[in-house]
Structures are given as C-alpha cells and as structure tokens.
N, C-alpha and C. Protein backbone atom coordinates (compact mmCIF):
# COMPACT_ATOMS: atom_id res chain seq x y z
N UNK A 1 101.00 116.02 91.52
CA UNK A 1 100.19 117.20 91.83
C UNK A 1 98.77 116.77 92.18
N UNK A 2 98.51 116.90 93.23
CA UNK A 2 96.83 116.65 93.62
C UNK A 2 95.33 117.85 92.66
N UNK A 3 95.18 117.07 91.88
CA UNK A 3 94.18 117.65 90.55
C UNK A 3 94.61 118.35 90.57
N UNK A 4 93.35 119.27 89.83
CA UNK A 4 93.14 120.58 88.84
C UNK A 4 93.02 121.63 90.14
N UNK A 5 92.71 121.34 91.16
CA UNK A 5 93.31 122.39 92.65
C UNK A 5 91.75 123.46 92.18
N UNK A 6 91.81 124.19 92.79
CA UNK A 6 90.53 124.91 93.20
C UNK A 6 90.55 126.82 93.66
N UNK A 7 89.93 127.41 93.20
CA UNK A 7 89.84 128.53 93.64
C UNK A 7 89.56 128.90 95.00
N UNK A 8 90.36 129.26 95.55
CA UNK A 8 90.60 129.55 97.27
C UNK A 8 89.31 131.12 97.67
N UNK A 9 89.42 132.00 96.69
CA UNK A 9 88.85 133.00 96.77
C UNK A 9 87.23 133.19 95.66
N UNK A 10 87.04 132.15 95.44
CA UNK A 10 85.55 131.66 95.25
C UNK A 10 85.03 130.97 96.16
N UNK A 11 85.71 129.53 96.71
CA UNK A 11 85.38 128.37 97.71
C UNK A 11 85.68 128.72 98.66
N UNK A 12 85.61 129.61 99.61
CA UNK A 12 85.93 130.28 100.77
C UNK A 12 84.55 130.09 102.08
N UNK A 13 84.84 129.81 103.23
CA UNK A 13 83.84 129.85 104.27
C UNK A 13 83.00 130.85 104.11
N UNK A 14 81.91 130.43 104.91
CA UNK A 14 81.14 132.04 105.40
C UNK A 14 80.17 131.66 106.41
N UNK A 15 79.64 133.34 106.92
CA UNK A 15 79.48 133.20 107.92
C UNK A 15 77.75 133.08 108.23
N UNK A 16 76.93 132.58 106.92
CA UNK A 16 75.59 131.83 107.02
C UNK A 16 75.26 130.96 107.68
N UNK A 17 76.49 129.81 107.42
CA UNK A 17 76.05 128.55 108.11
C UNK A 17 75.92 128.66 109.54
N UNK A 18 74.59 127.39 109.79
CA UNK A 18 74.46 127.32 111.07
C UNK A 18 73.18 128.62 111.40
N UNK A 19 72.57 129.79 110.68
CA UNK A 19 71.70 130.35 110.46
C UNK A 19 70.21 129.96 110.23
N UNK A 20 70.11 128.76 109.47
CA UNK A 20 68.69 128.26 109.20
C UNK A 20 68.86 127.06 109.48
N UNK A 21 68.25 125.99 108.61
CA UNK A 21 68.57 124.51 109.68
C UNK A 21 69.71 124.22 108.75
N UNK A 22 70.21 122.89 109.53
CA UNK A 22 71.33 122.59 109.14
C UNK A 22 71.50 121.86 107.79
N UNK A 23 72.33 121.27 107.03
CA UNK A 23 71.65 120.61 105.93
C UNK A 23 73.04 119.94 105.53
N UNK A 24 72.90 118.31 105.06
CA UNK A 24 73.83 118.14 104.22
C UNK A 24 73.95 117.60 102.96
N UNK A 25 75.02 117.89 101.95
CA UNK A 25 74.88 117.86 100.78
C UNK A 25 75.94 116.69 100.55
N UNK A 26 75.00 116.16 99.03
CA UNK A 26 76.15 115.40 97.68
C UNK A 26 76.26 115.95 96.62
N UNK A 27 76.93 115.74 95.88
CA UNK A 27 77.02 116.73 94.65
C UNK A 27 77.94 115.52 93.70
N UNK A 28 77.33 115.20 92.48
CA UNK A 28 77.83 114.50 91.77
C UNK A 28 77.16 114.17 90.44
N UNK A 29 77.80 113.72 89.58
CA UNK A 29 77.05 113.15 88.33
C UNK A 29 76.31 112.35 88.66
N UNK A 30 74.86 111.89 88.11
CA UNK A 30 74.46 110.93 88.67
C UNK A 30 74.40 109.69 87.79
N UNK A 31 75.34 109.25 89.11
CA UNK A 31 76.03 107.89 88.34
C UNK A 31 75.51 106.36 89.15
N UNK A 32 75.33 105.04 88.94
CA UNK A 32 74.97 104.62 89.87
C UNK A 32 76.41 104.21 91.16
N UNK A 33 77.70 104.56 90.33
CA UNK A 33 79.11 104.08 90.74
C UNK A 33 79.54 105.40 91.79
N UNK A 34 78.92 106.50 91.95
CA UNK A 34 78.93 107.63 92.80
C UNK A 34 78.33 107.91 93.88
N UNK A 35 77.80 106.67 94.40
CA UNK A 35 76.83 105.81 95.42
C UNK A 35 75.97 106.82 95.99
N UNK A 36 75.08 107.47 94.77
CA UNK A 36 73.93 108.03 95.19
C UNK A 36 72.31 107.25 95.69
N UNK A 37 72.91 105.95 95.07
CA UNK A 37 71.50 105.27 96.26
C UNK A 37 72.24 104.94 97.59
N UNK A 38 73.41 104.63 97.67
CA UNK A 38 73.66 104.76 99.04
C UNK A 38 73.25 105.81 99.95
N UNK A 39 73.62 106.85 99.63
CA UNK A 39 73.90 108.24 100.23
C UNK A 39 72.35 108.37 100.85
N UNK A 40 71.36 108.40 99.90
CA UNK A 40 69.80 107.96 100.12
C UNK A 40 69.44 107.21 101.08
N UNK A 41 70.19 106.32 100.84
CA UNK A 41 69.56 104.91 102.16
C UNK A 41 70.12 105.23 103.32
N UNK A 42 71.42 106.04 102.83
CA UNK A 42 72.09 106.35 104.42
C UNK A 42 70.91 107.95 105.13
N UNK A 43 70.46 108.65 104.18
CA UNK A 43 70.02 109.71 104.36
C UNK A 43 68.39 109.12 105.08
N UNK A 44 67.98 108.24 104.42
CA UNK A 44 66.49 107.86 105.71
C UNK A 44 66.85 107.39 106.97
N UNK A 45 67.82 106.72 107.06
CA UNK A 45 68.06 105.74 108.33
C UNK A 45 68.62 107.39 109.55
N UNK A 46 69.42 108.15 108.93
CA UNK A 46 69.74 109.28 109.63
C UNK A 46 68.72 110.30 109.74
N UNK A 47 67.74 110.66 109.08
CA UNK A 47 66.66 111.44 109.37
C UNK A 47 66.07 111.10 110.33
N UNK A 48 66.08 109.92 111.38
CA UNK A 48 65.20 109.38 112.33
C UNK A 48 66.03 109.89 113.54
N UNK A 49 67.38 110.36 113.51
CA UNK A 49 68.25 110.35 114.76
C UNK A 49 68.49 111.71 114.35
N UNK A 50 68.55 112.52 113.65
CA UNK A 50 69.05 114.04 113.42
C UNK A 50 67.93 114.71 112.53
N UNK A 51 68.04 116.19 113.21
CA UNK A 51 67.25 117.26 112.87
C UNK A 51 68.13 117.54 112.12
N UNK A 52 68.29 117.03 110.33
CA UNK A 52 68.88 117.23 109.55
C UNK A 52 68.34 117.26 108.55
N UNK A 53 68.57 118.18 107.24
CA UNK A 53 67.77 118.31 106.06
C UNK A 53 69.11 117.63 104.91
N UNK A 54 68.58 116.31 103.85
CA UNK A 54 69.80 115.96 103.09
C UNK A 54 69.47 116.45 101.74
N UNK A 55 70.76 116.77 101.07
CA UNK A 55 70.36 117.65 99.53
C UNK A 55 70.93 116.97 98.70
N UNK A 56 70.86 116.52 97.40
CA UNK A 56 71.11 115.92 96.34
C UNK A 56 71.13 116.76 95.09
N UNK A 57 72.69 117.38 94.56
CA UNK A 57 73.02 118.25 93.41
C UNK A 57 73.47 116.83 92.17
N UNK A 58 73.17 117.43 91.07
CA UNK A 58 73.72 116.46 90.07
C UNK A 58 73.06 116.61 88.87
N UNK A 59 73.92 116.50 87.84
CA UNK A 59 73.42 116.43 86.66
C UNK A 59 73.42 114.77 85.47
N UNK A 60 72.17 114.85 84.61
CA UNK A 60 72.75 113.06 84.10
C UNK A 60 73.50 113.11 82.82
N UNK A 61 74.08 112.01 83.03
CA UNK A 61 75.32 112.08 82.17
C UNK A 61 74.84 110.50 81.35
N UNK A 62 73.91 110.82 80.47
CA UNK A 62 73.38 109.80 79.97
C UNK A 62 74.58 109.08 78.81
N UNK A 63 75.41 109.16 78.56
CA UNK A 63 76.74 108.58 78.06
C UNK A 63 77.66 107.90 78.93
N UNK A 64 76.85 107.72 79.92
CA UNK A 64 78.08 106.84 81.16
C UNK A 64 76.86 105.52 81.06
N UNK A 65 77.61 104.51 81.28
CA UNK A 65 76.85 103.09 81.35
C UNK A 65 76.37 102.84 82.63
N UNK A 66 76.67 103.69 83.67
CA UNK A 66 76.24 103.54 84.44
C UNK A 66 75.08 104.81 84.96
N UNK A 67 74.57 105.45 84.45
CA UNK A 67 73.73 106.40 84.54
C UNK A 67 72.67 105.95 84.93
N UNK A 68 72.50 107.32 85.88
CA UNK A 68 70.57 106.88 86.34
C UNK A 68 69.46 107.90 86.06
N UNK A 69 68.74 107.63 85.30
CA UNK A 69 67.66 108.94 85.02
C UNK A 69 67.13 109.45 85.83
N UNK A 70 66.70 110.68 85.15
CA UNK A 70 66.12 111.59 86.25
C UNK A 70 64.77 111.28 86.71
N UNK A 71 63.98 110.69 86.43
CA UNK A 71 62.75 109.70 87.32
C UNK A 71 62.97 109.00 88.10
N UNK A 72 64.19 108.51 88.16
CA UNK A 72 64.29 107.07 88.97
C UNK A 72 65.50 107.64 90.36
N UNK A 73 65.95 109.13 90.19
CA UNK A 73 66.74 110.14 90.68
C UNK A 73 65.25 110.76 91.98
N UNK A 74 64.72 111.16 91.16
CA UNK A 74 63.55 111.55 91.64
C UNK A 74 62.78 110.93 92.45
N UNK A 75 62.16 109.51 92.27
CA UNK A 75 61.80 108.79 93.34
C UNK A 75 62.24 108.36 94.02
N UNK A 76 63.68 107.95 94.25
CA UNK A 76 64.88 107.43 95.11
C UNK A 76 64.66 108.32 96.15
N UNK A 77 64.49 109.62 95.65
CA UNK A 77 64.75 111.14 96.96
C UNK A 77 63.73 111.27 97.63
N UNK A 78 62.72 111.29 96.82
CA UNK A 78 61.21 111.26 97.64
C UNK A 78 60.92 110.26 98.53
N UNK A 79 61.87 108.87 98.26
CA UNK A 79 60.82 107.56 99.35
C UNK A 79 61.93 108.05 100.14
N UNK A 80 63.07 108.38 100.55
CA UNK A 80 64.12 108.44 101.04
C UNK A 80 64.34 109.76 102.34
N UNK A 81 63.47 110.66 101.38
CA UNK A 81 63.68 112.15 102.51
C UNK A 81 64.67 112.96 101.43
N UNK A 82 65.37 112.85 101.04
CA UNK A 82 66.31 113.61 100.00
C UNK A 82 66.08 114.74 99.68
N UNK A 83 66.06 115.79 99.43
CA UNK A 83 65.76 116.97 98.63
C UNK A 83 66.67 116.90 97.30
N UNK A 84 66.39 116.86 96.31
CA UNK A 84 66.73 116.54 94.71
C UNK A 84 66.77 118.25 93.71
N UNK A 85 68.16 118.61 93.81
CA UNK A 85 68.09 120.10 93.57
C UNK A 85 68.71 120.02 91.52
N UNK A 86 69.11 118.77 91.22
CA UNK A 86 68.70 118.40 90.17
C UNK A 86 70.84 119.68 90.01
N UNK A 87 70.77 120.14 88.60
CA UNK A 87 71.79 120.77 88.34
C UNK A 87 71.82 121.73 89.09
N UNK A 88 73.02 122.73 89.48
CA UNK A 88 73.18 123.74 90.22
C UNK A 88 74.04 124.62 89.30
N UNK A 89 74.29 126.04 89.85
CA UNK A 89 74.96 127.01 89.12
C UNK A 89 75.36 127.27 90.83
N UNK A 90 75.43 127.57 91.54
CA UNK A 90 75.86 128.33 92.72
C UNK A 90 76.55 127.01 94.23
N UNK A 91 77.41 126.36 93.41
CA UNK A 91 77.99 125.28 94.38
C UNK A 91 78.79 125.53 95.07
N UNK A 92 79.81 126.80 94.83
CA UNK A 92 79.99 127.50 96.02
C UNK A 92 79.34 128.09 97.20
N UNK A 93 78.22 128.29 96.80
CA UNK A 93 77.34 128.98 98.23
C UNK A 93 76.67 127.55 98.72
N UNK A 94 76.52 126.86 98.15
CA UNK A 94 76.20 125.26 98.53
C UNK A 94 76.79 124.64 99.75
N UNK A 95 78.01 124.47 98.82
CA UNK A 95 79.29 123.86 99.93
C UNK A 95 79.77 124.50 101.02
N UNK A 96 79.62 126.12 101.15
CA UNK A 96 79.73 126.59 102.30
C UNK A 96 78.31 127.01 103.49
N UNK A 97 77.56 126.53 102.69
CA UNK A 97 76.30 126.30 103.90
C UNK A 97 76.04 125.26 104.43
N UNK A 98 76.67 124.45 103.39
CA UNK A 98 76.55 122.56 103.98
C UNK A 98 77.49 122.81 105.27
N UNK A 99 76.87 121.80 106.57
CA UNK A 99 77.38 121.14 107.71
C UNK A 99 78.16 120.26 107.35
N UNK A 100 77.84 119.54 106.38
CA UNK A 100 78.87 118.54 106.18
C UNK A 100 78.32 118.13 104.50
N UNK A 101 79.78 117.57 103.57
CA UNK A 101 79.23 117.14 102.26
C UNK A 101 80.04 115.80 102.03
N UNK A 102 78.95 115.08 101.55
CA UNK A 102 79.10 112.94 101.82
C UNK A 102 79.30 112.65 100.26
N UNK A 103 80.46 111.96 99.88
CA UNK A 103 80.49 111.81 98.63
C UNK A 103 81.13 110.27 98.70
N UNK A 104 80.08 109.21 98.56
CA UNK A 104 79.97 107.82 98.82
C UNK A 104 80.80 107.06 97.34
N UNK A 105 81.21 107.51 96.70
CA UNK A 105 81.80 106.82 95.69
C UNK A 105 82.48 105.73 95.36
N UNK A 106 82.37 104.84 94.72
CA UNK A 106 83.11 103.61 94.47
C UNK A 106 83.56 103.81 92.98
N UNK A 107 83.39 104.71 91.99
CA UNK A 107 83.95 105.12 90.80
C UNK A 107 85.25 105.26 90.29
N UNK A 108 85.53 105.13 89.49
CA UNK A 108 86.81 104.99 88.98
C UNK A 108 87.49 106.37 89.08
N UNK A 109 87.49 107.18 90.09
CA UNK A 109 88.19 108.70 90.37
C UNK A 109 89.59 108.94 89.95
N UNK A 110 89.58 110.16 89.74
CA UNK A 110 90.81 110.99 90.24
C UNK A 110 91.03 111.52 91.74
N UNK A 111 91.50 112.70 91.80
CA UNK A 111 90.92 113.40 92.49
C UNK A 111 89.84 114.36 92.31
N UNK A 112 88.46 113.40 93.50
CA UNK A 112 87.64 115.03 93.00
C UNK A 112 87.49 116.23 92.92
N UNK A 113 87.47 117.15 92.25
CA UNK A 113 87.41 118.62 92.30
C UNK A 113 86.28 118.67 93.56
N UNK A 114 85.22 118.28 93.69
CA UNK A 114 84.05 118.73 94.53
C UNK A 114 84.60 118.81 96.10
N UNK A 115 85.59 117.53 96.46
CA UNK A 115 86.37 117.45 97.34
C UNK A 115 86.94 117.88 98.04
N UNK A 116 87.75 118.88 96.90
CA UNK A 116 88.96 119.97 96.66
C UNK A 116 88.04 121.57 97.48
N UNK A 117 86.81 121.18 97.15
CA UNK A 117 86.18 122.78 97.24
C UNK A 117 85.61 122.25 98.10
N UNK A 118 84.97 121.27 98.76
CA UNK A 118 84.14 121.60 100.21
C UNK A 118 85.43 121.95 100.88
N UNK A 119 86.22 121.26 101.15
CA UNK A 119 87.47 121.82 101.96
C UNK A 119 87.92 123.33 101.97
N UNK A 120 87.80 123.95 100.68
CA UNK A 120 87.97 125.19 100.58
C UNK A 120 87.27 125.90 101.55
N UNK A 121 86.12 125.43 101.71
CA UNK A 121 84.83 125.94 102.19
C UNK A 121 84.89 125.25 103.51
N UNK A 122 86.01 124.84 104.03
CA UNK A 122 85.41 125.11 105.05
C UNK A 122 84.27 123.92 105.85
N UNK A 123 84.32 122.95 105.11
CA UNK A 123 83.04 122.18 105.13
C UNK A 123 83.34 120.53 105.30
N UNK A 124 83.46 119.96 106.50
CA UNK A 124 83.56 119.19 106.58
C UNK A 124 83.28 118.02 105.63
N UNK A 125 84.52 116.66 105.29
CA UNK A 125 83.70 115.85 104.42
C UNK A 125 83.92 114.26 104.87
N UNK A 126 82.71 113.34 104.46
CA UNK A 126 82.43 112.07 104.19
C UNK A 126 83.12 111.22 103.39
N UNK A 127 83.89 110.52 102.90
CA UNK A 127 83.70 110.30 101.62
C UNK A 127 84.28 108.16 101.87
N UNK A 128 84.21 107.81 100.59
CA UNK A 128 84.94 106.55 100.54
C UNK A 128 86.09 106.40 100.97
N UNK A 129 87.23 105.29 101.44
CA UNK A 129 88.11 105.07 101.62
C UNK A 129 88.57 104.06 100.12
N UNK A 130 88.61 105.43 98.77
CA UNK A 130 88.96 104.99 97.69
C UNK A 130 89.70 105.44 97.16
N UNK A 131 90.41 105.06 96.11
CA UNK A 131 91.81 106.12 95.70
C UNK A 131 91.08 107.64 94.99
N UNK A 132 91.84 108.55 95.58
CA UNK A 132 91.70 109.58 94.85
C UNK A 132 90.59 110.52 95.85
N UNK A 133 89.22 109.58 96.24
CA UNK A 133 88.67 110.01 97.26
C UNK A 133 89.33 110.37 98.26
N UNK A 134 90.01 109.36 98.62
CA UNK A 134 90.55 109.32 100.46
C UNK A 134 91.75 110.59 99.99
N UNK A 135 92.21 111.12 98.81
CA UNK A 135 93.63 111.99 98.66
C UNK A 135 93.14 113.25 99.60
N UNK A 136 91.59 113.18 100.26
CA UNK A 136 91.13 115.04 99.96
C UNK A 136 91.09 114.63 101.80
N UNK A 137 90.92 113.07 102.43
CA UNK A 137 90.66 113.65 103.91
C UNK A 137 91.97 113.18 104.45
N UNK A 138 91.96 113.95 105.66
CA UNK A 138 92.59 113.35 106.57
C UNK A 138 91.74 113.24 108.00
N UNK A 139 91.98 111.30 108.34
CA UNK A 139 91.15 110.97 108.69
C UNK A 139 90.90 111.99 110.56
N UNK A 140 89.59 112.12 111.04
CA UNK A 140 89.79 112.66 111.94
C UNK A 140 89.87 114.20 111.82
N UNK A 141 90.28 114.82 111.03
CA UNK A 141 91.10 116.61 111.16
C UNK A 141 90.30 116.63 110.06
N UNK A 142 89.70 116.89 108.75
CA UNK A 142 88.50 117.17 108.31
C UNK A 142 87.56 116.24 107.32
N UNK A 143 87.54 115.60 108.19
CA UNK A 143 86.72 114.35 107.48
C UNK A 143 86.90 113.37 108.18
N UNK A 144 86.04 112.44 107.89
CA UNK A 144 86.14 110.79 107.82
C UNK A 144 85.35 109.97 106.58
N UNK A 145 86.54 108.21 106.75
CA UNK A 145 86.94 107.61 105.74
C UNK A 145 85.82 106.49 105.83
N UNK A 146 85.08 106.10 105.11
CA UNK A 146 84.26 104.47 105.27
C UNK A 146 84.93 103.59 103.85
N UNK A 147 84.66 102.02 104.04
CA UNK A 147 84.72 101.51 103.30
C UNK A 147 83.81 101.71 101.65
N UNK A 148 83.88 101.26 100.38
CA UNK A 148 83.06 101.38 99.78
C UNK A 148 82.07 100.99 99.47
N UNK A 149 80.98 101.29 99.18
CA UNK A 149 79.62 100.93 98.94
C UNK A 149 79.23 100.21 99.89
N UNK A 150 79.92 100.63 100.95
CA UNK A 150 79.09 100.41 102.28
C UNK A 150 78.08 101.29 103.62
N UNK A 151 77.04 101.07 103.30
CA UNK A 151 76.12 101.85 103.62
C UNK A 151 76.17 102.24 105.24
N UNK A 152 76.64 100.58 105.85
CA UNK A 152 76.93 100.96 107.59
C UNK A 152 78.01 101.46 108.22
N UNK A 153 78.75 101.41 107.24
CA UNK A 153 80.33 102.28 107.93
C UNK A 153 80.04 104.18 106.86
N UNK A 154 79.14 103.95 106.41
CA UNK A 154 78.92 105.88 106.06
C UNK A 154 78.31 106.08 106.87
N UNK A 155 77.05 105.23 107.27
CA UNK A 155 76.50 105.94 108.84
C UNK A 155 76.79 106.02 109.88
N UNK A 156 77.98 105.39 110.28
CA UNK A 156 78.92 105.06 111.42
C UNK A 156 79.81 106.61 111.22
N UNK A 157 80.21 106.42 110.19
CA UNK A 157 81.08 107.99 109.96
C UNK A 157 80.16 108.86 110.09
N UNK A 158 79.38 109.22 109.66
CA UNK A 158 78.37 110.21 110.36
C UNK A 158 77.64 110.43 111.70
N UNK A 159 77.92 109.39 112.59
CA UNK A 159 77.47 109.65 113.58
C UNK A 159 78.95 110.18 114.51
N UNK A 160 79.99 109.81 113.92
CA UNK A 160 80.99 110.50 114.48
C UNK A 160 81.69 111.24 114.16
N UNK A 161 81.09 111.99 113.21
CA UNK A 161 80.94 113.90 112.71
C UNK A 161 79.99 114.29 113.91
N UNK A 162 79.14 113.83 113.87
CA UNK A 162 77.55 114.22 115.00
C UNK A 162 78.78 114.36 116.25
N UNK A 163 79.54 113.67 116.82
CA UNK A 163 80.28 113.61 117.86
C UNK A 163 81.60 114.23 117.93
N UNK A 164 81.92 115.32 116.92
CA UNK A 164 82.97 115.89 116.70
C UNK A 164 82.64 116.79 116.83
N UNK A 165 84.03 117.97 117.00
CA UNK A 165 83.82 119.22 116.66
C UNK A 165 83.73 119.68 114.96
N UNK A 166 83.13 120.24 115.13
CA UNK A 166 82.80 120.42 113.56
C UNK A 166 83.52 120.92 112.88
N UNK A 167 82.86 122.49 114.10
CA UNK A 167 83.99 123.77 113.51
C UNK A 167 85.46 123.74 113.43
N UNK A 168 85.64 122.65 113.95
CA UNK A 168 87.11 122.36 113.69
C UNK A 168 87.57 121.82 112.43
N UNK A 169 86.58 120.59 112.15
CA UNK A 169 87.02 119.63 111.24
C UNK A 169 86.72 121.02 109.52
N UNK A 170 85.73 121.66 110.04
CA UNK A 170 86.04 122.81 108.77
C UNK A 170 86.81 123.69 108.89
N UNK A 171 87.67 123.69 109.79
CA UNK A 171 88.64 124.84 109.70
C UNK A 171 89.67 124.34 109.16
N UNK A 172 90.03 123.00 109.78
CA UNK A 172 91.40 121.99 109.37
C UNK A 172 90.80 121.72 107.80
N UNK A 173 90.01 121.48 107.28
CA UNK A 173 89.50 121.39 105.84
C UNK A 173 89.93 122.42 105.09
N UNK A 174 89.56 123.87 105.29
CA UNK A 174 90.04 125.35 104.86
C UNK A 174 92.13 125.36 105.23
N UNK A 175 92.19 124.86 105.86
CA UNK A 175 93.71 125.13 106.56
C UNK A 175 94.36 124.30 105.11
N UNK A 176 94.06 122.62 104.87
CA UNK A 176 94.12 121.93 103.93
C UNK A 176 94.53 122.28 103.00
N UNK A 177 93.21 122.98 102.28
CA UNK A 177 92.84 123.04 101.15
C UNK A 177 94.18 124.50 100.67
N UNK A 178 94.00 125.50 101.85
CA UNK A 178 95.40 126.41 101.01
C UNK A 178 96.71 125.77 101.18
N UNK A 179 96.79 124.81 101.85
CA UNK A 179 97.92 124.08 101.69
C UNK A 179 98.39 123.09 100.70
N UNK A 180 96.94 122.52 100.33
CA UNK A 180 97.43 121.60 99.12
C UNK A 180 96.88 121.64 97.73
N UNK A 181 95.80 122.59 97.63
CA UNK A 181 94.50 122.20 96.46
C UNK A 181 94.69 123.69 95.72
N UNK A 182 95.46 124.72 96.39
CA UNK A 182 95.36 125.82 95.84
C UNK A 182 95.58 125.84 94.33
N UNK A 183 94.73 126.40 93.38
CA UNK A 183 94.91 126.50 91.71
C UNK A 183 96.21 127.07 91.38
N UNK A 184 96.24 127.96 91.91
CA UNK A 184 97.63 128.78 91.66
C UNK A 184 99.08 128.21 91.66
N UNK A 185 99.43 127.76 92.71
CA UNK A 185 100.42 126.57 93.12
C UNK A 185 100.37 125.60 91.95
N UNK A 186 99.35 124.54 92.23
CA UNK A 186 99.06 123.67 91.49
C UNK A 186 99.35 123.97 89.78
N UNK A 187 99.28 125.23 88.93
CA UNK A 187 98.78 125.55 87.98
C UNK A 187 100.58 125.64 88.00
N UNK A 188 101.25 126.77 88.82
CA UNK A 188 102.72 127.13 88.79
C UNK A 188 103.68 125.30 89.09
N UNK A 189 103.14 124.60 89.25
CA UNK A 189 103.75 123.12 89.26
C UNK A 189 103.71 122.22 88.16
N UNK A 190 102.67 122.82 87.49
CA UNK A 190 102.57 121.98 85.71
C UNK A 190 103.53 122.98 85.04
N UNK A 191 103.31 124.06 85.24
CA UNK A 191 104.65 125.08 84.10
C UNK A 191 106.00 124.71 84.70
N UNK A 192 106.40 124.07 86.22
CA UNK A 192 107.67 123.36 86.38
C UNK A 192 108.04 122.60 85.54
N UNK A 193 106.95 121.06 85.41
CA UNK A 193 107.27 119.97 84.81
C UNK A 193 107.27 120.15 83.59
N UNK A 194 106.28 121.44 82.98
CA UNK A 194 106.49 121.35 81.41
C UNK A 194 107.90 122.11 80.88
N UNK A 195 108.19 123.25 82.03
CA UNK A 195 109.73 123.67 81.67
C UNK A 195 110.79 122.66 81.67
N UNK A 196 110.16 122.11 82.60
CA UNK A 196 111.84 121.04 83.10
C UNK A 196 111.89 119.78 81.66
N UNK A 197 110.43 119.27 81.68
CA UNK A 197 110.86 119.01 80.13
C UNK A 197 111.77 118.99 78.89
N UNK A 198 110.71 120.55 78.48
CA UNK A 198 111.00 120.87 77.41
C UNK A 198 112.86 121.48 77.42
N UNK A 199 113.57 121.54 79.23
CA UNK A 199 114.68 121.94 78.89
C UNK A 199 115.98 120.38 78.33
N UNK A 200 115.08 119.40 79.46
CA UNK A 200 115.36 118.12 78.78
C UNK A 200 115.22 117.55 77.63
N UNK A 201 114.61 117.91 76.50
CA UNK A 201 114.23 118.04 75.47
C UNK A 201 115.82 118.78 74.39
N UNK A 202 116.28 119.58 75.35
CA UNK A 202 117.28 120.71 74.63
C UNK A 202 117.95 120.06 74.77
C-alpha cells in the first residue's frame, strides 16, 4: 500500500494559482538529511534565471541527530533568497498555490505524505531519485527525478519544469494522486489485510 494516502477533498487544486507571482515551495522537518541546504543553494543559483519567489515550511525536530536550528535555518534563507515561513497550519492552501514543490531528500523515507498531497493539489513535484521519494513521481507526467544530494541535477530538473507544460504535469499529479494516494482506498486495503489475517488466524 503506498503510505498513509491523503485527503483528496482537503488537497484539491484551485483556481488562485498563477494570480500573484509565482512561487515555489519545500516543506519538511528541518533536517540536514531533507536537503534543505541544497534546496537553498539550488534556490540562489535559480533566482538569477526566473522571476520566481522560493518558500521554506518546516518545523525543528531537535531529537533527530541530524537537526538544524532555527538560526542557522534562518541565515541559510536570507544569504540564499529563501523566504523562511518557519511552521505552517494551512499546507493545503500552500501546496495548491505552489507552481511547483522540490523536496531534495536523501533521508531515510517512506513514502512522503507531503508528496502524496502536492499531487493531490495538483502541483507539480521535484524530488530525489530515492526510495520512497521517487514512489510519488512519474518521471516526465508530474514531476521529475534528480540524483541525491545533488545540487546540479535539481537544477537541471528545474529548468525542465521551466520547459514543460505545467498545467499538465499538475493535472497528471491530481489524476495520480486519486488513483493511488487516495485515504479511503488505502485505509479500505489495511481492513483487507487485517481481515484476511485474522481469518487466517481461524
């Protein structure tokens, strides 16, 4: 079963985007293994070629060994161009205003939920060519794949989002996501395996 699957009728498109400037988002713990200084370094080198605004959601998870404080979160974004929105409550209206959402990870994943819902939304995605990451694109139709913790093949993938249709790659993302990530499904596929079990069990 591909994760914990996602609410289809929360994470849903809309019709804001593309209204004010464009903007794209990460959204993650901030971890240093969730390649948020990448995403940064990739986010100055692309501010010079695109009229693009980059956003940085995340909360610290000071019990991970790999954690990065929120000062050192903070100046990363500022020398960088970043906008640093620190925790969020409204990541649904996030992910469906984002143009596109880049989730550079080299972490020990599942599948991400965050993944699960830009797709919902509609919202084109970035991400590693890592397990669990790569489960949410398909390469080309809504997303593209880079190596990990590699900073020149995420900007390479982003310049050929810049050269795509977009509105496509978020529609095939939304098309996806009720095809594979739906909660409901997903939720009615664990009460399979736990019936089929417990009848094996009898």
């Amino acid at each position: 079963l591909p994760g914990s699957g996602v609410n289809l009728t929360l994470f849903q498109p809309n019709t804001r985007r593309g209204k004010t400037k464009e903007f794209v988002l990460m959204a993650a713990r901030l971890l240093k293994d969730k390649g948020i200084e990448d995403y940064c370094y990739a986010a100055q080198h692309l501010k010079t070629k695109y009229d693009i605004d980059f956003k940085l959601a995340g909360v610290i998870d000071e019990l991970s060994p790999t954690h990065l404080t929120k000062e050192f979160v903070q100046e990363l974004c500022l020398k960088n161009g970043v906008e640093f929105l620190g925790s969020v409550n409204n990541m649904h209206d996030l992910l469906s205003d984002a143009m596109a959402f880049v989730y550079p990870s080299y972490y020990a994943e599942g599948l991400p939920k965050v993944l699960q819902e830009a797709a919902a939304c509609g919202t084109p995605v970035l991400t590693s060519n890592h397990p669990g990451c790569r489960d949410a694109v398909i390469e080309n139709y809504n997303g593209f794949l880079f190596e990990p913790h590699n900073i020149s093949e995420l900007i390479d993938a982003f310049h050929k989002l810049m050269n795509s249709d977009i509105v496509s790659l978020g529609r095939n993302g939304r098309s996806l996501a009720v095809r594979k990530f739906d909660e409901n499904h997903i939720v009615q596929g664990h009460y399979s395996i736990y019936q089929k079990l417990l009848a094996d069990d009898l």
